[in-house]
Protein backbone atom coordinates (compact mmCIF):
# COMPACT_ATOMS: atom_id res chain seq x y z
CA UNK A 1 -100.58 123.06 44.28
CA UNK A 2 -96.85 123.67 44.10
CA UNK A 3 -94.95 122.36 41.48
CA UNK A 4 -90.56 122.04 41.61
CA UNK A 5 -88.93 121.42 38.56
CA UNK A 6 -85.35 120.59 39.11
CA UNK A 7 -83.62 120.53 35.77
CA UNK A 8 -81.03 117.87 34.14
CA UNK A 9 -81.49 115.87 37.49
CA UNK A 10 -83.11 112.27 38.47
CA UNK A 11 -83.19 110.93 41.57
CA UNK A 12 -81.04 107.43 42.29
CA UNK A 13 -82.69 104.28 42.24
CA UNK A 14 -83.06 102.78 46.57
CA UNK A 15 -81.44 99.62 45.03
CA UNK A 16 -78.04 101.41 44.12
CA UNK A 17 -78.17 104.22 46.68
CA UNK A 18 -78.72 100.91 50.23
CA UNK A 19 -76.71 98.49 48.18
CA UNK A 20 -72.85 97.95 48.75
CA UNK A 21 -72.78 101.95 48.69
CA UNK A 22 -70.49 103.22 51.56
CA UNK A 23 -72.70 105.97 54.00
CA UNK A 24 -70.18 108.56 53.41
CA UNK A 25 -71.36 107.90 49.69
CA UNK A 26 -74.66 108.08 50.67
CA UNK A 27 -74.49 111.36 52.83
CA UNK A 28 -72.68 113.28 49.86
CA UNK A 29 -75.71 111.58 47.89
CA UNK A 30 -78.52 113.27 50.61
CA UNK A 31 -76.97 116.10 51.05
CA UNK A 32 -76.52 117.19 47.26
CA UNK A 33 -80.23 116.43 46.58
CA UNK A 34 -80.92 118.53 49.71
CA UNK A 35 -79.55 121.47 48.73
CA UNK A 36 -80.97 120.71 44.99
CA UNK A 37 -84.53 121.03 46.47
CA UNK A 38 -83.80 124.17 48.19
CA UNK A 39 -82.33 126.17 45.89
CA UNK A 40 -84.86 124.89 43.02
CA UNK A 41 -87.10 126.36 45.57
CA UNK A 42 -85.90 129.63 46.55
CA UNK A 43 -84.85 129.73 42.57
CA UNK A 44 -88.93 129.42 42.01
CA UNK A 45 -90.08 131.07 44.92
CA UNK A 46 -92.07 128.44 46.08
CA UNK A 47 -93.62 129.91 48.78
CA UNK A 48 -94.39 128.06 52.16
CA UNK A 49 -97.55 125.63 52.02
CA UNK A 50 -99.68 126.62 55.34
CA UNK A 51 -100.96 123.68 57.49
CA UNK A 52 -104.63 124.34 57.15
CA UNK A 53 -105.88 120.75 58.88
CA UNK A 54 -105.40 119.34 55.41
CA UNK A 55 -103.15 116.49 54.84
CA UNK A 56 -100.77 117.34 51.15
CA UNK A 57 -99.58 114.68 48.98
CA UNK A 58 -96.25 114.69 47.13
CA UNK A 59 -95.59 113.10 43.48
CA UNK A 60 -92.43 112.79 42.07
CA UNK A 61 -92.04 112.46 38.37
CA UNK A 62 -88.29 111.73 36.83
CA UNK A 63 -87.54 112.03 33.23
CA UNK A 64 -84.77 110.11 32.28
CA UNK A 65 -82.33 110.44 29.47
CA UNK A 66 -83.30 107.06 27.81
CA UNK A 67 -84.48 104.21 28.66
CA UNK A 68 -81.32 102.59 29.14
CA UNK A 69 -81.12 104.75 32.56
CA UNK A 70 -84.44 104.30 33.33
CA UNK A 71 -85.52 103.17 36.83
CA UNK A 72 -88.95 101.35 37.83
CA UNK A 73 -91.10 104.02 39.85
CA UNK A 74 -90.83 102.08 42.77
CA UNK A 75 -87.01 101.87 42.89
CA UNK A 76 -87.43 106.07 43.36
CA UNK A 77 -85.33 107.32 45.91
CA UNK A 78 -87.66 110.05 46.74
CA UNK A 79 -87.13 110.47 50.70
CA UNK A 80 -83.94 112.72 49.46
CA UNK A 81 -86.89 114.64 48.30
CA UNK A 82 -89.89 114.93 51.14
CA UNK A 83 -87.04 115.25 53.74
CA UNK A 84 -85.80 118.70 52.50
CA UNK A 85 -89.55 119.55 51.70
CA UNK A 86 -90.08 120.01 55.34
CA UNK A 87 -88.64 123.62 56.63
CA UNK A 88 -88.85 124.87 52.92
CA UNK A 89 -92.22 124.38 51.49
CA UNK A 90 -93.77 121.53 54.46
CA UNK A 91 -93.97 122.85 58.19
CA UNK A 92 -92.86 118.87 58.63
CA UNK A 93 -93.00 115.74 57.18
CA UNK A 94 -94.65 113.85 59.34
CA UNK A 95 -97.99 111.40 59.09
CA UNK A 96 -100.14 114.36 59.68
CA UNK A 97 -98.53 116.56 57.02
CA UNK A 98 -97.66 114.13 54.52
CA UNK A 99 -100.92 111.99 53.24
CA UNK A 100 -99.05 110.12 50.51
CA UNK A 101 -96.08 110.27 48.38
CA UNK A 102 -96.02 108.61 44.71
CA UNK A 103 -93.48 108.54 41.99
CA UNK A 104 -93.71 107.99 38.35
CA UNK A 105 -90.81 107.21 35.83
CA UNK A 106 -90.57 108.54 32.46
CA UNK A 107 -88.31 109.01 29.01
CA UNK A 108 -87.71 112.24 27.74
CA UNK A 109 -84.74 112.43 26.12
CA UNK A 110 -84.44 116.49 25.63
CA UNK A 111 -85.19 117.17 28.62
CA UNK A 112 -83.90 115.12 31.50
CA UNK A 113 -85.33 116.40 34.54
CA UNK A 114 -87.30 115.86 38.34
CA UNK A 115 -90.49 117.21 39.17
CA UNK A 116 -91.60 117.31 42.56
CA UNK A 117 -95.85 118.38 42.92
CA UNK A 118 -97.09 119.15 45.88
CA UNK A 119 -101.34 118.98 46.16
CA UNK A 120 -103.56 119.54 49.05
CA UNK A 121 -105.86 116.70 49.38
């Protein structure tokens, strides 16, 4: 199991990040959570998962400040998150690779913060 902790951070909800947004919005969006996930990772030294035959799974947990910011897990944006996973920590992202993601949404006001876990399965 690897675990990414990417402090003071929580991914956008897919209802603000498709809706009305403009894709050069959107790109500057992707491309700041990209290089989030790979410096969290080379920060951690999360090392590279090896394909083994076995299928991983990826759960994404954000913390949110309060509940006032608080998105419904399913509104996650968490693609910004599995895409950089492959060539970091993933040899892809792909069906055979990637078995299932989930997210979860949580309060925790101290402590805002996204944590990616990635389990064999």
């Amino acid at each position: 199991m690897q675990k990414i902790i990417i402090l003071n951070e929580t991914l956008p909800s897919w209802n603000k990040f498709y809706v009305g947004m403009h894709w050069a919005k959107r790109k500057e969006i992707v491309d700041y959570w990209h290089k989030l996930v790979w410096s969290n990772c080379k920060e951690q030294k999360i090392p590279k998962m090896k394909y083994n035959g076995r299928s991983v799974s990826v759960h994404t947990t954000c913390y949110f400040s309060s509940r006032k910011v608080q998105i419904k897990p399913t509104d996650i944006c968490d693609k910004l998150v599995v895409d950089e996973l492959k060539n970091i920590v993933l040899e892809d992202n792909d069906w055979k690779h990637i078995k299932c993601t989930t997210t979860e949404s949580q309060v925790d006001k101290e402590n805002p913060r996204t944590i990616i876990t990635i389990s064999y399965i």
